[in-house]
Each structure stands twice: as structure tokens, then as C-alpha cells.
C-alpha atoms as a PDB file:
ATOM      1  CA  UNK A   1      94.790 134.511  79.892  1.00  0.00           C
ATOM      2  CA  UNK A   2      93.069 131.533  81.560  1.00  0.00           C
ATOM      3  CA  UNK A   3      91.896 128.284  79.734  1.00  0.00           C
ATOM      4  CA  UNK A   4      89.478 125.788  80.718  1.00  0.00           C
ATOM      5  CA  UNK A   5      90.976 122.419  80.934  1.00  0.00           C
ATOM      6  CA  UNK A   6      89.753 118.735  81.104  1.00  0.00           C
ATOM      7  CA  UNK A   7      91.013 116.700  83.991  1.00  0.00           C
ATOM      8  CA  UNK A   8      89.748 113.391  82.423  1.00  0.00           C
ATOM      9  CA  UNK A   9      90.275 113.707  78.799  1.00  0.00           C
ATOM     10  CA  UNK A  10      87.273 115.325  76.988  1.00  0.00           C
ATOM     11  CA  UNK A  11      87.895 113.473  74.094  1.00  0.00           C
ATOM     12  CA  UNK A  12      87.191 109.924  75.631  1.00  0.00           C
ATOM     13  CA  UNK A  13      84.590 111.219  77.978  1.00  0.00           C
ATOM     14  CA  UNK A  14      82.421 113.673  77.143  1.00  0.00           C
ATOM     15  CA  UNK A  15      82.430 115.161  80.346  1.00  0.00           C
ATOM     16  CA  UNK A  16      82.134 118.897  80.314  1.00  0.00           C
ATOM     17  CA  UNK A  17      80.843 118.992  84.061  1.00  0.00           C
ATOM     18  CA  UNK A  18      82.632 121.951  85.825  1.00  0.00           C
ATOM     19  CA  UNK A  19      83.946 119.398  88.322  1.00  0.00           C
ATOM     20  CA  UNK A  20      85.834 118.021  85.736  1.00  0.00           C
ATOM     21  CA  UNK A  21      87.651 121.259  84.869  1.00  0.00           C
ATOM     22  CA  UNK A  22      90.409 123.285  86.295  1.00  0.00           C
ATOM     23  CA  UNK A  23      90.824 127.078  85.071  1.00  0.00           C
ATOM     24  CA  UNK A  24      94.843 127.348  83.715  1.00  0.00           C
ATOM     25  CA  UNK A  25      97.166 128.982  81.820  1.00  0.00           C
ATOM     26  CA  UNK A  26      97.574 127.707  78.116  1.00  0.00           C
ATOM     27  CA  UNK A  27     101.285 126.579  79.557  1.00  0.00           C
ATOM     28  CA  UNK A  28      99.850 124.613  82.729  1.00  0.00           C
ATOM     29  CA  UNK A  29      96.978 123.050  80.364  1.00  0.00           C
ATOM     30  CA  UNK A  30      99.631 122.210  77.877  1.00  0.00           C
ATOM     31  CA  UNK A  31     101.739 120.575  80.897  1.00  0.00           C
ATOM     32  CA  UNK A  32      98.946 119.186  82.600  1.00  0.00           C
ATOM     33  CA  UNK A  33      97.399 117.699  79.163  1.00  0.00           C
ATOM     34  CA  UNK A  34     100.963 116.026  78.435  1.00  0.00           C
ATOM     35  CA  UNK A  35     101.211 114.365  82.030  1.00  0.00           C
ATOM     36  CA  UNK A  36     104.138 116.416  83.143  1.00  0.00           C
ATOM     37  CA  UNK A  37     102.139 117.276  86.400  1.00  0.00           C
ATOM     38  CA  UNK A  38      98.383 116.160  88.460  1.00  0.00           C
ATOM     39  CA  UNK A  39      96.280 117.014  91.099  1.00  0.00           C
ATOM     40  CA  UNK A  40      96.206 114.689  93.829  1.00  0.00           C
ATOM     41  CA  UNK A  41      93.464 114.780  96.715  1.00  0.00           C
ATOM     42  CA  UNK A  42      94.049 113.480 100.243  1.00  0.00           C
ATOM     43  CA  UNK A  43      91.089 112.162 101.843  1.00  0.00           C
ATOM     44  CA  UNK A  44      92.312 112.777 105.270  1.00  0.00           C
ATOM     45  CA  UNK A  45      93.128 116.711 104.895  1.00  0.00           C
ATOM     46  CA  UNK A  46      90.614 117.280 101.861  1.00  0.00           C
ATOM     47  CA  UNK A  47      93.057 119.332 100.212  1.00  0.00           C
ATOM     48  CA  UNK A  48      94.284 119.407  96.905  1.00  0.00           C
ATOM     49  CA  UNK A  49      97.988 119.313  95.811  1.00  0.00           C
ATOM     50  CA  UNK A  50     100.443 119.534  92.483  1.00  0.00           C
ATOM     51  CA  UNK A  51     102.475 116.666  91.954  1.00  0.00           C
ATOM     52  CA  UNK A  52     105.245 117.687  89.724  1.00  0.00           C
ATOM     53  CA  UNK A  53     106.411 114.547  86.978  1.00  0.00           C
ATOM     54  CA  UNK A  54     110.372 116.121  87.700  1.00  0.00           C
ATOM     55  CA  UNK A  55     111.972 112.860  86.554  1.00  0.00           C
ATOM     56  CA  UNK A  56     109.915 113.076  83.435  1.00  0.00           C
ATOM     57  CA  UNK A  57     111.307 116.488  81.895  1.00  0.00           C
ATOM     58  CA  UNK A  58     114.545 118.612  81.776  1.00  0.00           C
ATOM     59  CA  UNK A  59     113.401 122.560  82.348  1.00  0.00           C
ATOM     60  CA  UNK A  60     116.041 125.105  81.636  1.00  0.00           C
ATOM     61  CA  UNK A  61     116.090 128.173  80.617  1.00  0.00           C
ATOM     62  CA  UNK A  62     115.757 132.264  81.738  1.00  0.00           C
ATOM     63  CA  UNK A  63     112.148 131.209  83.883  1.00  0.00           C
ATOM     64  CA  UNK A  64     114.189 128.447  85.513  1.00  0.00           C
ATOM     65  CA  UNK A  65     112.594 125.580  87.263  1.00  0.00           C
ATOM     66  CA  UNK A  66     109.072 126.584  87.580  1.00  0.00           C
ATOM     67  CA  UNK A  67     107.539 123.701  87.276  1.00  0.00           C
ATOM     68  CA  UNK A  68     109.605 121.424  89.281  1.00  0.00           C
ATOM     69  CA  UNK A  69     109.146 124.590  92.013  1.00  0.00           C
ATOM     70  CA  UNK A  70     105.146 123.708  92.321  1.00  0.00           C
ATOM     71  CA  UNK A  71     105.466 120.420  93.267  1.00  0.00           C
ATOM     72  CA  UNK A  72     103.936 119.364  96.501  1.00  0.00           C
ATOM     73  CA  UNK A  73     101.929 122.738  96.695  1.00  0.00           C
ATOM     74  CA  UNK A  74      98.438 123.157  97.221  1.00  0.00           C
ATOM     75  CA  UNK A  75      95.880 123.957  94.458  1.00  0.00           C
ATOM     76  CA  UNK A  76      94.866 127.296  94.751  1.00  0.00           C
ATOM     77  CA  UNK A  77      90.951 128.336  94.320  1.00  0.00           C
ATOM     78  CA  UNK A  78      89.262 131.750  94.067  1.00  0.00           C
ATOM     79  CA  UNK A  79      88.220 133.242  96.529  1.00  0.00           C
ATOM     80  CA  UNK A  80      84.333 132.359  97.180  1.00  0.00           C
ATOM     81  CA  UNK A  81      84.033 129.596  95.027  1.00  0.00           C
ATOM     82  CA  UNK A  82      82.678 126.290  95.490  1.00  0.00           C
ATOM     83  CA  UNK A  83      82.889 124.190  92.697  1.00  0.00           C
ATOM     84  CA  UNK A  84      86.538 121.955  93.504  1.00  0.00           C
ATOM     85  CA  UNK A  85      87.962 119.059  91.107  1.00  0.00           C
ATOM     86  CA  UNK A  86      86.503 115.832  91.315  1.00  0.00           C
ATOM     87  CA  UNK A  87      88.507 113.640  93.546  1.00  0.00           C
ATOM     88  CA  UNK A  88      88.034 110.886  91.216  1.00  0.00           C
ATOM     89  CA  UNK A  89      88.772 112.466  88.035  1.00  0.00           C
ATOM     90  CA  UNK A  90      91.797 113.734  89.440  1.00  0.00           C
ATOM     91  CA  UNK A  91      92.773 109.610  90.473  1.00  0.00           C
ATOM     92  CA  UNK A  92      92.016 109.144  86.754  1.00  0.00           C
ATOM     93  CA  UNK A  93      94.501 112.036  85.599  1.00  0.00           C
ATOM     94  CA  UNK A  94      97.124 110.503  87.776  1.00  0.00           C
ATOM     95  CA  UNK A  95      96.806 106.726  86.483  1.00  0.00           C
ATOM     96  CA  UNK A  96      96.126 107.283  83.315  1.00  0.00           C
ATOM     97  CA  UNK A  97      98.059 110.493  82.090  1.00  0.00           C
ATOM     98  CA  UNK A  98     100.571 111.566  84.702  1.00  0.00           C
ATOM     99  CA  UNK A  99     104.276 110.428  84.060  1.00  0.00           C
ATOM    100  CA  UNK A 100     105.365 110.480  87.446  1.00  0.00           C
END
């Protein structure tokens, strides 16, 4: 099951625009929606990476550390699509919701 997920808050912006979206899992969305991890873009590669809020959280349990396990890896698109994050709602996700 996939969920469609505001990177800047809905809520305070109104902003349904695609680029403004990432397709998750209701976990990730409910992780990414509490600040536990972002998306971060580097300019000089133009890639798109999870930074993982570790210091933020305990995780235990039979699944282990999967979240702590993501961070630093790249986002991961479909194959043959186009539409990516906005580089500057993601900036916004990591000031203003992030924990890390």
C-alpha cells in the first residue's frame, strides 16, 4: 500500500502540486510527517538522499533498525518517471520539521 504524502505540510500550504509529494508507505509518511527522517538534495550531484533523525528515536524490536539503516541512501524513483521533489520544499521539510 502506497500513500501520497506532503513534503511541506498541506495543512499550512495548500500545495497539492505533485512536486510537493512523495509516494510512501503509511509507516514512512507517518515517520516522515513526525520529522524522524527528510529528503535532502545536493546541488552539485542532483541527487536526492534520506537523512535519518537517529539521535531523535530509539527503534527496537523483531524489524530491527530499519530506519536508522536508510540513512544516507538515495531516494529511489520509478522507473520512467519525471516528476522529482521540489528541492525547496524538501529545504523546508528539513528546517522546519526534521529533528535531526
Amino acid at each position: 500500500m502506497i500513500e501520497a504524502a506532503h513534503i511541506k505540510p498541506f495543512r499550512l500550504t495548500k500545495d497539492n502540486h505533485p512536486t510537493n509529494g512523495l509516494a510512501l508507505t503509511p509507516d514512512a509518511h507517518w515517520a516522515f510527517d513526525e520529522g524522524l527522517w527528510t529528503v535532502c538534495y545536493s546541488t552539485s550531484s542532483k541527487e536526492y538522499h534520506i537523512h535519518v533523525a537517529s539521535s531523535s528515536f530509539v527503534e527496537s524490536g523483531p524489524g530491527g533498525k530499519w530506519l536508522s539503516a536508510m540513512h544516507d541512501r538515495p531516494l529511489v524513483f520509478a522507473q520512467k518517471t519525471t516528476l522529482r521533489p521540489n528541492p525547496s520544499a524538501c529545504s523546508d521539510h528539513q528546517a522546519q520539521i526534521f529533528l535531526g
